[in-house]
C-alpha atoms as a PDB file:
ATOM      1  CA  UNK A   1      22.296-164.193-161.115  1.00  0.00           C
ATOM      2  CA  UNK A   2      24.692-165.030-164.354  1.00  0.00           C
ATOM      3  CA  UNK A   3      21.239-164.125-166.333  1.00  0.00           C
ATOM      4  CA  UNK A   4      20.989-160.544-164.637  1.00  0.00           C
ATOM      5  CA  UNK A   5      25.101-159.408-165.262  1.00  0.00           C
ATOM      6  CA  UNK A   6      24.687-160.656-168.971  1.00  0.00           C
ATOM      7  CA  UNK A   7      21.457-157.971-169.032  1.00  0.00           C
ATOM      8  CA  UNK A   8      23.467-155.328-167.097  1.00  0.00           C
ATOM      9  CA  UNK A   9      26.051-156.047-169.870  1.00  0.00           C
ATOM     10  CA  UNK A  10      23.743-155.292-172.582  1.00  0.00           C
ATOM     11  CA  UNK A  11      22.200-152.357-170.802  1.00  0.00           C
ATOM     12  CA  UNK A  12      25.725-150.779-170.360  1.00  0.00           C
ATOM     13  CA  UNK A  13      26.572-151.805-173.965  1.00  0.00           C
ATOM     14  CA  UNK A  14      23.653-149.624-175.000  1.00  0.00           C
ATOM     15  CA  UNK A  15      24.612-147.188-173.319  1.00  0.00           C
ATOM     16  CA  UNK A  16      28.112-147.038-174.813  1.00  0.00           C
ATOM     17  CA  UNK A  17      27.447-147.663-178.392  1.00  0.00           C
ATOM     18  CA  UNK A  18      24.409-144.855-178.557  1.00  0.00           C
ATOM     19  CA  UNK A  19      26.892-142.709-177.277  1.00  0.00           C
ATOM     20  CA  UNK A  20      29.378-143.442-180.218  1.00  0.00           C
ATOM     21  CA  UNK A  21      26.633-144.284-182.450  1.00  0.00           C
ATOM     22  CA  UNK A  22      23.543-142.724-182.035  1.00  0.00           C
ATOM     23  CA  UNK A  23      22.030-145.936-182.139  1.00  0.00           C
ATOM     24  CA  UNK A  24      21.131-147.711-178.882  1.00  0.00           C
ATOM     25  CA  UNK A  25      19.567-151.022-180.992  1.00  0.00           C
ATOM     26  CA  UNK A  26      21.782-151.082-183.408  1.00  0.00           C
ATOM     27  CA  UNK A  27      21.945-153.392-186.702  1.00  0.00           C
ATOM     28  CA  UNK A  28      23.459-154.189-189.604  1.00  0.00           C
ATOM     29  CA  UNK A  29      21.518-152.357-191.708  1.00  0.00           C
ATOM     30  CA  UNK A  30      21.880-149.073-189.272  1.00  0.00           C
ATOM     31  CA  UNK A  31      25.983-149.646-188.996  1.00  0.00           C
ATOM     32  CA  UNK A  32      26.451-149.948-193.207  1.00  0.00           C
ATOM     33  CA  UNK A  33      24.298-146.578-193.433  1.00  0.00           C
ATOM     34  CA  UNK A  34      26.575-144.977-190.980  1.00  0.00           C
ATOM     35  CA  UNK A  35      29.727-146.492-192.319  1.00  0.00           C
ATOM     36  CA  UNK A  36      29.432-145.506-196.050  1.00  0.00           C
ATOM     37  CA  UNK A  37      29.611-141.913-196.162  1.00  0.00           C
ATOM     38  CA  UNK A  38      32.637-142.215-193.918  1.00  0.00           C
ATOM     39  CA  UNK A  39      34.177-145.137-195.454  1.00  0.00           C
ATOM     40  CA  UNK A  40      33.655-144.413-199.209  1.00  0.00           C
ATOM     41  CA  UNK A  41      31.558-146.888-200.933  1.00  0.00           C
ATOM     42  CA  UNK A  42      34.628-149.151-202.207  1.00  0.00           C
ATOM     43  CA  UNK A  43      36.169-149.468-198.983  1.00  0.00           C
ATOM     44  CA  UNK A  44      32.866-150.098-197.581  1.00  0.00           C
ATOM     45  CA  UNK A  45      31.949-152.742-200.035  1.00  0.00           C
ATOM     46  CA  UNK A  46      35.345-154.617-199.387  1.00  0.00           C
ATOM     47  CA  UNK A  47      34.720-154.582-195.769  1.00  0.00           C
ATOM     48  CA  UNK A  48      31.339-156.098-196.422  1.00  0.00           C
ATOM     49  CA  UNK A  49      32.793-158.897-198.677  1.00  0.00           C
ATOM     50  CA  UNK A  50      35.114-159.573-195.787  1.00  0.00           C
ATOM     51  CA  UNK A  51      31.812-159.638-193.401  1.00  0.00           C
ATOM     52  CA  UNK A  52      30.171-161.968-195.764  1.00  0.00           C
ATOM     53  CA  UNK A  53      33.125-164.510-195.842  1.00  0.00           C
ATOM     54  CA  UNK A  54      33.101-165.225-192.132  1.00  0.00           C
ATOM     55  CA  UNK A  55      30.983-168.050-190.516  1.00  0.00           C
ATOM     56  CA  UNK A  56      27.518-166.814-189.503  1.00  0.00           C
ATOM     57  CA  UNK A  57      28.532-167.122-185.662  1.00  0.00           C
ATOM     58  CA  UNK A  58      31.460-165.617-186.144  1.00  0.00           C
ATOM     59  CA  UNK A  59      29.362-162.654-188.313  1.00  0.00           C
ATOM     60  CA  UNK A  60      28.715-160.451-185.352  1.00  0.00           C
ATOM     61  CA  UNK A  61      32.394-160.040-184.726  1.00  0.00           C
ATOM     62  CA  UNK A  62      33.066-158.878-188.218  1.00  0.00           C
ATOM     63  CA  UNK A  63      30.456-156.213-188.166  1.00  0.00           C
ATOM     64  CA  UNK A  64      31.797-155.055-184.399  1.00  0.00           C
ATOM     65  CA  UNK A  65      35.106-154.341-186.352  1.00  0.00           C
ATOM     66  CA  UNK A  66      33.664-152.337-188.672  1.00  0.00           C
ATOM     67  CA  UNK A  67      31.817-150.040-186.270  1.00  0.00           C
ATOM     68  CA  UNK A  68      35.378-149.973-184.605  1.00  0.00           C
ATOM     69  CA  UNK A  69      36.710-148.947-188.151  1.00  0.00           C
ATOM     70  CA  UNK A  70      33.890-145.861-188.103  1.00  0.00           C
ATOM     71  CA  UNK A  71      34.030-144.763-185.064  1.00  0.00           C
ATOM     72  CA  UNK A  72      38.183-144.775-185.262  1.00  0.00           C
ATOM     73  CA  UNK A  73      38.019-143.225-189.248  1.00  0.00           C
ATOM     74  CA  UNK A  74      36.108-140.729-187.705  1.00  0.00           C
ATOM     75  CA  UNK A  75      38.666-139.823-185.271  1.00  0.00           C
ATOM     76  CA  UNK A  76      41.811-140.121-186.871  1.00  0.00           C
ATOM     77  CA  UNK A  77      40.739-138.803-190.350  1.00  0.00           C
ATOM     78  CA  UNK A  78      40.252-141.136-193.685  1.00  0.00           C
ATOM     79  CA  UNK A  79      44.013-140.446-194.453  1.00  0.00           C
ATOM     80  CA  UNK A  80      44.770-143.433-191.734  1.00  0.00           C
ATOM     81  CA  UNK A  81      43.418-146.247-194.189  1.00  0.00           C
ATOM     82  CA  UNK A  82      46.538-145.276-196.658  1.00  0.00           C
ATOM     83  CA  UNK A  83      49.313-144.165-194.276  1.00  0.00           C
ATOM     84  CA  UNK A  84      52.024-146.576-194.096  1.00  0.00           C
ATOM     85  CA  UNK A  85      53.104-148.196-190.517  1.00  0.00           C
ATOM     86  CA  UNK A  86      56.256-148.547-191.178  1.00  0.00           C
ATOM     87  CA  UNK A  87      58.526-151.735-191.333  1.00  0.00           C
ATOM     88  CA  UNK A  88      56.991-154.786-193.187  1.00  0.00           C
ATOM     89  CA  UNK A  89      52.790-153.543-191.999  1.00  0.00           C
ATOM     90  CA  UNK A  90      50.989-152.773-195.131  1.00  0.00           C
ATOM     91  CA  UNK A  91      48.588-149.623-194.954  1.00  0.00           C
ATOM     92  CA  UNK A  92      45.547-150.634-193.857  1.00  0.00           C
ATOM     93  CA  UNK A  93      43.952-150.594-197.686  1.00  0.00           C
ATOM     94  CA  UNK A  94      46.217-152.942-198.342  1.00  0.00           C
ATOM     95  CA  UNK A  95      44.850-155.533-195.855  1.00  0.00           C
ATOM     96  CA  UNK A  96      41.821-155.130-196.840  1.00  0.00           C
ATOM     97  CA  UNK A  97      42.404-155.684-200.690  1.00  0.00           C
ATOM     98  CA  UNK A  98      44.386-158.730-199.801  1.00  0.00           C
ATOM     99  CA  UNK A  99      42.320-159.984-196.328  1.00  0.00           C
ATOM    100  CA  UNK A 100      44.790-161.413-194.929  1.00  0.00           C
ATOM    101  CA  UNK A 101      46.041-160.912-191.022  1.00  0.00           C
ATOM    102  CA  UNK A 102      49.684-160.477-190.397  1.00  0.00           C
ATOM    103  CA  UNK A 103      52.093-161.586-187.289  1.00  0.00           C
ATOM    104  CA  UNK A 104      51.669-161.575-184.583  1.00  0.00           C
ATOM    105  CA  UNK A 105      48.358-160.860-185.303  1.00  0.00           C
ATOM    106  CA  UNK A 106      47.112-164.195-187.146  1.00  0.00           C
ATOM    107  CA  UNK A 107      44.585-165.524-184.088  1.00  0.00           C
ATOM    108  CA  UNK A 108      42.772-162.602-185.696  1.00  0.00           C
ATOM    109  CA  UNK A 109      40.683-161.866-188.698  1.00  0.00           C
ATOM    110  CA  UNK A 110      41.524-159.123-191.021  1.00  0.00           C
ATOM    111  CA  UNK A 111      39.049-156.609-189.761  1.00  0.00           C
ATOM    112  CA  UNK A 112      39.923-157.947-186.345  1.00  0.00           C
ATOM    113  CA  UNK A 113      43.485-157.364-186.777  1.00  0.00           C
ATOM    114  CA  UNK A 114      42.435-153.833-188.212  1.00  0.00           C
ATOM    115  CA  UNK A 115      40.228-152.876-185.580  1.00  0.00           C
ATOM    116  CA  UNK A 116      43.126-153.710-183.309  1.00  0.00           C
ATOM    117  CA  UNK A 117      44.916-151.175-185.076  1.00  0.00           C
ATOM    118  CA  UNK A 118      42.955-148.203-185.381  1.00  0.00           C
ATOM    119  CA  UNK A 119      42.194-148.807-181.634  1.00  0.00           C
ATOM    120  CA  UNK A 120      45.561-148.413-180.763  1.00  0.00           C
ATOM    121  CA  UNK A 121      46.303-145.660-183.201  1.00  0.00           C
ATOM    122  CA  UNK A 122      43.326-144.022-181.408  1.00  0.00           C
ATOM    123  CA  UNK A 123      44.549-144.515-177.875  1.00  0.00           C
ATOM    124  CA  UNK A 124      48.114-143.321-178.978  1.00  0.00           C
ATOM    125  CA  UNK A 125      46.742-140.101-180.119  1.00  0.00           C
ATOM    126  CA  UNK A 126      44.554-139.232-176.808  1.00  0.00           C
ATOM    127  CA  UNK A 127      47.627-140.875-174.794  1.00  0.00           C
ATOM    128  CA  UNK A 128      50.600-140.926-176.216  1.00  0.00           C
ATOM    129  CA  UNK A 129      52.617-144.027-177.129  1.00  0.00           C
ATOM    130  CA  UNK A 130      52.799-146.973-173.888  1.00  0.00           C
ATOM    131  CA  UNK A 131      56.197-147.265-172.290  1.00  0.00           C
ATOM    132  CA  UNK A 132      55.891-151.009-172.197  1.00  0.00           C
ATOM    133  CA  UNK A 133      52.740-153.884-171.938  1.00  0.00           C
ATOM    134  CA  UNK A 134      51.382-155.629-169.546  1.00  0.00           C
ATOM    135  CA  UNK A 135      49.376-158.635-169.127  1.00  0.00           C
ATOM    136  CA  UNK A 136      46.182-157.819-166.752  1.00  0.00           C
ATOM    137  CA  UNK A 137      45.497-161.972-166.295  1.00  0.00           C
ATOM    138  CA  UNK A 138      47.875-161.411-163.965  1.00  0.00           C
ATOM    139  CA  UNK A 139      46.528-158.600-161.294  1.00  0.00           C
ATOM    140  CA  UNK A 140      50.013-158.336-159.756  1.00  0.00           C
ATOM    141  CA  UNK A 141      50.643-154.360-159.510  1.00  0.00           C
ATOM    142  CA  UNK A 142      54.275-153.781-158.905  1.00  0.00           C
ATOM    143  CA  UNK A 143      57.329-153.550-161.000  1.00  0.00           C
ATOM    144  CA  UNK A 144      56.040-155.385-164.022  1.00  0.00           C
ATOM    145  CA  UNK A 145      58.104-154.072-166.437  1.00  0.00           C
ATOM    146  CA  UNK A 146      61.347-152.288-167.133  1.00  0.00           C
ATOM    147  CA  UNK A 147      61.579-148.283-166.404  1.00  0.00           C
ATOM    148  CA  UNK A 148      62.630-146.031-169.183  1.00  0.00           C
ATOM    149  CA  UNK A 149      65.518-143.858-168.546  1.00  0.00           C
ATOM    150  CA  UNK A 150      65.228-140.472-166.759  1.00  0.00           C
ATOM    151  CA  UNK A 151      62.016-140.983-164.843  1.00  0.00           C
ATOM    152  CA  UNK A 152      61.274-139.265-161.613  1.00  0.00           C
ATOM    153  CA  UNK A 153      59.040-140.751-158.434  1.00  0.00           C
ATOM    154  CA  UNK A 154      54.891-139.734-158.764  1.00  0.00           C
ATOM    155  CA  UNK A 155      55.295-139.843-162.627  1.00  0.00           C
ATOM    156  CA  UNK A 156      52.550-141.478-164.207  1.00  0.00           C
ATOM    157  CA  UNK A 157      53.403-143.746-167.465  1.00  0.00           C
ATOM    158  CA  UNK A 158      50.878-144.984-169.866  1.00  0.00           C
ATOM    159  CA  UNK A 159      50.825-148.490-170.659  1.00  0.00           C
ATOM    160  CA  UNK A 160      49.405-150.692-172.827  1.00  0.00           C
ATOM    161  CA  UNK A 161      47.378-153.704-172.151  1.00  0.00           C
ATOM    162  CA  UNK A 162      44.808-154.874-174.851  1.00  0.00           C
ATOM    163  CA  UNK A 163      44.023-153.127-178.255  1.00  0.00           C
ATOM    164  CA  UNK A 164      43.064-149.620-177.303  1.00  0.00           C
ATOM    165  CA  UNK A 165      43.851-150.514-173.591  1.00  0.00           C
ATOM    166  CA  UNK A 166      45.997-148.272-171.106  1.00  0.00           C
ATOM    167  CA  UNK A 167      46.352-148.048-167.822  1.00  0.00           C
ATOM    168  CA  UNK A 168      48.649-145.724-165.869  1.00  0.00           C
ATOM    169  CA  UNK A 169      51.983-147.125-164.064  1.00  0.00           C
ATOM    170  CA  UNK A 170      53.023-145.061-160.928  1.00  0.00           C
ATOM    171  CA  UNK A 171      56.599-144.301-160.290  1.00  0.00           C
ATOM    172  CA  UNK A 172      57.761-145.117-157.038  1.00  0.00           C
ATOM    173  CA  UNK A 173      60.644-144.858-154.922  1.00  0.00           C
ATOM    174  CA  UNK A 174      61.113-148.277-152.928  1.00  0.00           C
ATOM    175  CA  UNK A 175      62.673-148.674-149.147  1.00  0.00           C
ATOM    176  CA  UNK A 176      66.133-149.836-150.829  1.00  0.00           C
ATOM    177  CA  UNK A 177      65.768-146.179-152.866  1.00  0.00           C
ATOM    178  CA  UNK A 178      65.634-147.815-156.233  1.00  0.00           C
ATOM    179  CA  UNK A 179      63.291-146.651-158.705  1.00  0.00           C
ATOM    180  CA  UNK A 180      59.751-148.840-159.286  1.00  0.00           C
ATOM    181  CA  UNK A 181      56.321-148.758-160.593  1.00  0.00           C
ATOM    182  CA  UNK A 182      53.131-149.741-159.374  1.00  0.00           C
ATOM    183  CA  UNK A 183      50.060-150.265-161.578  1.00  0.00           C
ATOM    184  CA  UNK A 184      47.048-148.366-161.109  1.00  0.00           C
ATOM    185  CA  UNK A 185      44.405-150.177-161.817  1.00  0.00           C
ATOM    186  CA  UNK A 186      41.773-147.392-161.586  1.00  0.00           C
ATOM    187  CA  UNK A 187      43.157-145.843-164.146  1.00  0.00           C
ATOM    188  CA  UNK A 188      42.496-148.586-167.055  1.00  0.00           C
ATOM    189  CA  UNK A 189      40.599-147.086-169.967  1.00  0.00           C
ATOM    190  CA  UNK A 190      39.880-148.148-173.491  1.00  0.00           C
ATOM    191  CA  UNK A 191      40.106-145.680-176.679  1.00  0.00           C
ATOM    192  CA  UNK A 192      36.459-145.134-178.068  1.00  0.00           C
ATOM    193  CA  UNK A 193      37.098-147.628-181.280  1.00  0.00           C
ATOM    194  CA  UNK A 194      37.673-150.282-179.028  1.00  0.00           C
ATOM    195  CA  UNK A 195      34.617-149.531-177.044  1.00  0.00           C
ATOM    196  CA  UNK A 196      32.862-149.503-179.930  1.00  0.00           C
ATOM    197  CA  UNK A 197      33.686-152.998-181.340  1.00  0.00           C
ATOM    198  CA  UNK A 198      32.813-153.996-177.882  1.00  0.00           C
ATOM    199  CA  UNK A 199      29.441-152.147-177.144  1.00  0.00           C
ATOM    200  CA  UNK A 200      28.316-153.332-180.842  1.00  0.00           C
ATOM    201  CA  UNK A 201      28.554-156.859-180.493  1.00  0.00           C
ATOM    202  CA  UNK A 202      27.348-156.910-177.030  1.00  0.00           C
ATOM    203  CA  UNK A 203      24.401-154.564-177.997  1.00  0.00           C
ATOM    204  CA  UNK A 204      23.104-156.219-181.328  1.00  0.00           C
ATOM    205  CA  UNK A 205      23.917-159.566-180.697  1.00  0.00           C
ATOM    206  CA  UNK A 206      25.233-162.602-182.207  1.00  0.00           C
ATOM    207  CA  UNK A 207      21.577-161.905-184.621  1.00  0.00           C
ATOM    208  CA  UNK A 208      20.546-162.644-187.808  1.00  0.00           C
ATOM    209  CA  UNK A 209      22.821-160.250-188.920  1.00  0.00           C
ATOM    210  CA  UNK A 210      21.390-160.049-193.050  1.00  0.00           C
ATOM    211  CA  UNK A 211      23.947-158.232-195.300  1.00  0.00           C
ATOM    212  CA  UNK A 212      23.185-156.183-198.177  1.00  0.00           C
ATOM    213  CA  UNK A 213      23.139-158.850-201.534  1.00  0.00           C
ATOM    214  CA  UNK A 214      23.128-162.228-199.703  1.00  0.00           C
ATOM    215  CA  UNK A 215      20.846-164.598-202.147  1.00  0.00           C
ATOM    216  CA  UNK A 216      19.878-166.744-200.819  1.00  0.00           C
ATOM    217  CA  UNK A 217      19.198-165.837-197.599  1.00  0.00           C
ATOM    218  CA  UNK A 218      21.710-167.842-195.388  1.00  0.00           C
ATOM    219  CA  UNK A 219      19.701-167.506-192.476  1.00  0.00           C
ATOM    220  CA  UNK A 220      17.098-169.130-194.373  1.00  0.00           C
ATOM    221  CA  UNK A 221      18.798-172.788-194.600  1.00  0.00           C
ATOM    222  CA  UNK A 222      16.698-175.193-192.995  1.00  0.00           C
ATOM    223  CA  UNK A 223      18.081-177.250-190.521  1.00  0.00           C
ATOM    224  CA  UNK A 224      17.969-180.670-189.349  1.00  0.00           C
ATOM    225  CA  UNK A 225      15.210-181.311-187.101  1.00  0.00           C
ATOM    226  CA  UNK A 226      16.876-184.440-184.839  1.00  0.00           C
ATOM    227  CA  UNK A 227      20.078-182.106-184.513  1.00  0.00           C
ATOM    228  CA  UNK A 228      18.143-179.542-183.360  1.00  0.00           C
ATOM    229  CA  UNK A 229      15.988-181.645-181.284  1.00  0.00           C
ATOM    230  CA  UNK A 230      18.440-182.800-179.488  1.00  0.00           C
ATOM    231  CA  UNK A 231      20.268-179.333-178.568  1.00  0.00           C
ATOM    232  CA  UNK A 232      17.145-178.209-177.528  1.00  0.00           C
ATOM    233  CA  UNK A 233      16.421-180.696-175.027  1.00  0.00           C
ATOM    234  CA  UNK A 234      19.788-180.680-173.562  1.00  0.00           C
ATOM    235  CA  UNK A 235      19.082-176.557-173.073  1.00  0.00           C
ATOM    236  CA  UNK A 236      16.102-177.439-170.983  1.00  0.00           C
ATOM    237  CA  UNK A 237      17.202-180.094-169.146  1.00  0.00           C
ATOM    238  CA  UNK A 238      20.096-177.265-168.244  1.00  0.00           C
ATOM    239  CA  UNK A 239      17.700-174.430-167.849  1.00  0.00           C
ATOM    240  CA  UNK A 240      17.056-172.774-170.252  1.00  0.00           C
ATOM    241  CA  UNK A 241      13.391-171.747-170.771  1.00  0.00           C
ATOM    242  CA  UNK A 242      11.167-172.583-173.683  1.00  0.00           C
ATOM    243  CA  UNK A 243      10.923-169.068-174.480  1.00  0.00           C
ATOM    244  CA  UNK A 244      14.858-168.606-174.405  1.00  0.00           C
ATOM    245  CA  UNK A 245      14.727-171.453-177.125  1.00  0.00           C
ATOM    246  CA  UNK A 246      11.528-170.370-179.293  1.00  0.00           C
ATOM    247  CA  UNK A 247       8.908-172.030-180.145  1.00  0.00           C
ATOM    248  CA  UNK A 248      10.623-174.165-182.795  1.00  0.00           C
ATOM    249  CA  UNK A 249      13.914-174.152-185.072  1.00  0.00           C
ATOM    250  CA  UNK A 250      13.149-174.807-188.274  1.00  0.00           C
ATOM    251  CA  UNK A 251      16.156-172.424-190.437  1.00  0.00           C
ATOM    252  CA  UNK A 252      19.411-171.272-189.054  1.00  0.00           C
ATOM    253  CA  UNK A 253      17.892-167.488-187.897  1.00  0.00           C
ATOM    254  CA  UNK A 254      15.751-169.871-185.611  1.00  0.00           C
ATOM    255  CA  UNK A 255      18.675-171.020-183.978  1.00  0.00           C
ATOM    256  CA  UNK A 256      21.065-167.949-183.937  1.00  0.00           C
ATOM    257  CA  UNK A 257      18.416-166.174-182.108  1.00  0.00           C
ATOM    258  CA  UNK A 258      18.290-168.572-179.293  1.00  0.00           C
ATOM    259  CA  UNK A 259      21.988-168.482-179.018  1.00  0.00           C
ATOM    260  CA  UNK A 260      21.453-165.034-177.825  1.00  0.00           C
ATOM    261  CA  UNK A 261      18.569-165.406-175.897  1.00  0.00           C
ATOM    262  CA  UNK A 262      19.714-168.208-173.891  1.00  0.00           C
ATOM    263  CA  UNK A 263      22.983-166.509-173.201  1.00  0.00           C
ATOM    264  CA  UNK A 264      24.909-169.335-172.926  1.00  0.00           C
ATOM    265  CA  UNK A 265      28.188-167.218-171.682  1.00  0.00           C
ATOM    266  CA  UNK A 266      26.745-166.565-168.461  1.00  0.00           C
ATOM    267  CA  UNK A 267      25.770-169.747-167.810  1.00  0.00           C
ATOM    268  CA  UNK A 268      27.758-172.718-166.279  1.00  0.00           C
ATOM    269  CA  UNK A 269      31.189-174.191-168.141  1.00  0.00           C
ATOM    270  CA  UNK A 270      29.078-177.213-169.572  1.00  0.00           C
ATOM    271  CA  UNK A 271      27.209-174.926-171.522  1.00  0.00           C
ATOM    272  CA  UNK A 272      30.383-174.857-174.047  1.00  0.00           C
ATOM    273  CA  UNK A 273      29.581-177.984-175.063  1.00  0.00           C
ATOM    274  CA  UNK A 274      26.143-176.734-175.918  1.00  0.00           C
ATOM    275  CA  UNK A 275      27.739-173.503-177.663  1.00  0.00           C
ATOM    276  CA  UNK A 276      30.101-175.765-180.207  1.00  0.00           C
ATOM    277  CA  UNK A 277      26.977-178.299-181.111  1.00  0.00           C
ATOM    278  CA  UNK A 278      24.689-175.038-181.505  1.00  0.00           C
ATOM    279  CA  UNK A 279      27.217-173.384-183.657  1.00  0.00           C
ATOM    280  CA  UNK A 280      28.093-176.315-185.727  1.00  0.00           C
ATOM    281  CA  UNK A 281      24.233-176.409-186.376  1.00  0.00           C
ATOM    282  CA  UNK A 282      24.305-172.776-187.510  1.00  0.00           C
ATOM    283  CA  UNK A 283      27.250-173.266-189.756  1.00  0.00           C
ATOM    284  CA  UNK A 284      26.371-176.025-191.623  1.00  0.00           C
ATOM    285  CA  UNK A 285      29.577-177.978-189.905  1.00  0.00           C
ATOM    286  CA  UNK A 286      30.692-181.720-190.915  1.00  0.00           C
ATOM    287  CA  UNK A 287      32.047-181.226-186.886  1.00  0.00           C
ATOM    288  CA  UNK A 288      28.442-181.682-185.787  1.00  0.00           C
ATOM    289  CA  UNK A 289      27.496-185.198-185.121  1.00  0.00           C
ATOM    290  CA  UNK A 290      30.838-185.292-183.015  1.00  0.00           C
ATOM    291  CA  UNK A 291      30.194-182.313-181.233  1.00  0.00           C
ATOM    292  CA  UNK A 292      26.575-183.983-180.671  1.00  0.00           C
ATOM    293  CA  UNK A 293      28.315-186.850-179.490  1.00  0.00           C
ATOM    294  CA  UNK A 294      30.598-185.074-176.751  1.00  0.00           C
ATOM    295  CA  UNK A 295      27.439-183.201-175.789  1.00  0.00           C
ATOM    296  CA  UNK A 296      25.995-186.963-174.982  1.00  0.00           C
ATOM    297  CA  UNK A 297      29.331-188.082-173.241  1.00  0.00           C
ATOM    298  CA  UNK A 298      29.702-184.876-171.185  1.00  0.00           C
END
């Protein structure tokens, strides 16, 4: 059952990011041809470096920022990289010359935190500005934050909720006659830059994601063969199939493929012990025997 929603995830992904895209498979190779001519070539060749420098499993994020940087340069203009957002934020060229997230932003990447940005900017524009933000962990609809001044019962106020999130808030008048709001939850929508960073990674995948330059091939690293051994018999001992896991893994694209395939997300918690081994496997990690080792204990 887990299995079939992470398919209808990918199906809808598809959906979403030929839509935006054009490109219902999409790649690496497809996304740089579509970002340069929007981008420029320097700006695209910075956010490529920045691509490069990441982990490979953390590679696939990187690259669904930049399709969130397309599709939101294509809304708001190329003008937004170099605009200046006032206070201490630096333009958004200027992040990406220096790479470096700012608070309260630093859980983030820089393309992550710049992605964030240009998904707001783009909700903002088909919006307008949130009144206040909310935290949807909790599903609690009524009177979560503080009016604004001058409102009137049946008004509807946009709020904010996750990068490029909004939902509406309902005015209400309560049985005391004070003013309230209650959340309508129906009404939560993302701005099309934040569907795009989402539909991209879900769509292509954790990979092999190659990049334009890399010698030598990263996904070409062998790896070692009693790591990987004993990954892969945990996986089947868990369920995963034998063609989930391939028929061997011999280099590091051997292994990042079966990530995906097995989709480990879906699957029960334990499987995050699987996840950190696998990854530490893929990214060369001095974490790995101990992350082998809590695979044994668990």
């Amino acid at each position: 059952m887990r299995q079939a929603h992470a398919e209808d995830a990918r199906t809808e992904a598809r959906r979403v990011v030929r839509n935006l895209l054009g490109d219902e498979r999409p790649t690496a190779e497809t996304l740089i041809a579509d970002v340069r001519p929007v981008l420029g070539d320097e700006r695209t060749e910075r956010t490529l470096e920045l691509a490069l420098g990441a982990s490979l499993t953390r590679r696939s994020a990187e690259l669904a920022a930049i399709a969130a940087l397309l599709v939101g340069t294509r809304e708001l203009g190329e003008e937004w990289w170099s605009r200046p957002r006032g206070g201490k934020l630096p333009a958004p060229d200027e992040v990406v010359r220096t790479a470096v997230a700012i608070e309260p932003w630093t859980d983030l990447t820089a393309l992550e935190m710049l992605a964030a940005w240009i998904a707001d900017d783009a909700a903002d524009q088909l919006w307008g500005r949130p009144v206040a933000e909310v935290d949807l962990n909790s599903w609690h609809a009524e009177d979560r934050f503080r009016l604004p001044p001058g409102v009137r019962p049946g008004q509807r106020l946009v709020v904010h909720f996750d990068a490029g999130g909004r939902l509406d808030a309902v005015v209400t008048r309560r049985p005391d006659d004070d003013l309230g709001s209650n959340l309508d939850f129906h009404s939560l929508r993302y701005s099309r830059p934040a569907e795009a960073q989402w539909s991209w990674g879900v769509a292509a995948g954790l990979g092999p994601h190659r990049l334009p330059g890399e010698d030598p091939d990263p996904y070409a690293r062998e790896v070692p063969s009693a790591a990987g051994g004993v990954l892969r018999a945990w996986a089947v001992r868990h369920g995963a199939t034998r063609e989930q896991l391939g028929e061997r893994w011999e280099t590091v694209g051997d292994v990042v493929a079966a990530i995906e395939r097995v989709d480990w997300m879906w699957r029960s918690g334990e499987w995050f012990g699987w996840w950190r081994g696998a990854s530490a496997l893929v990214d060369d990690s001095a974490y790995l025997p101990y992350r082998l080792e809590e695979l044994a204990a668990g």
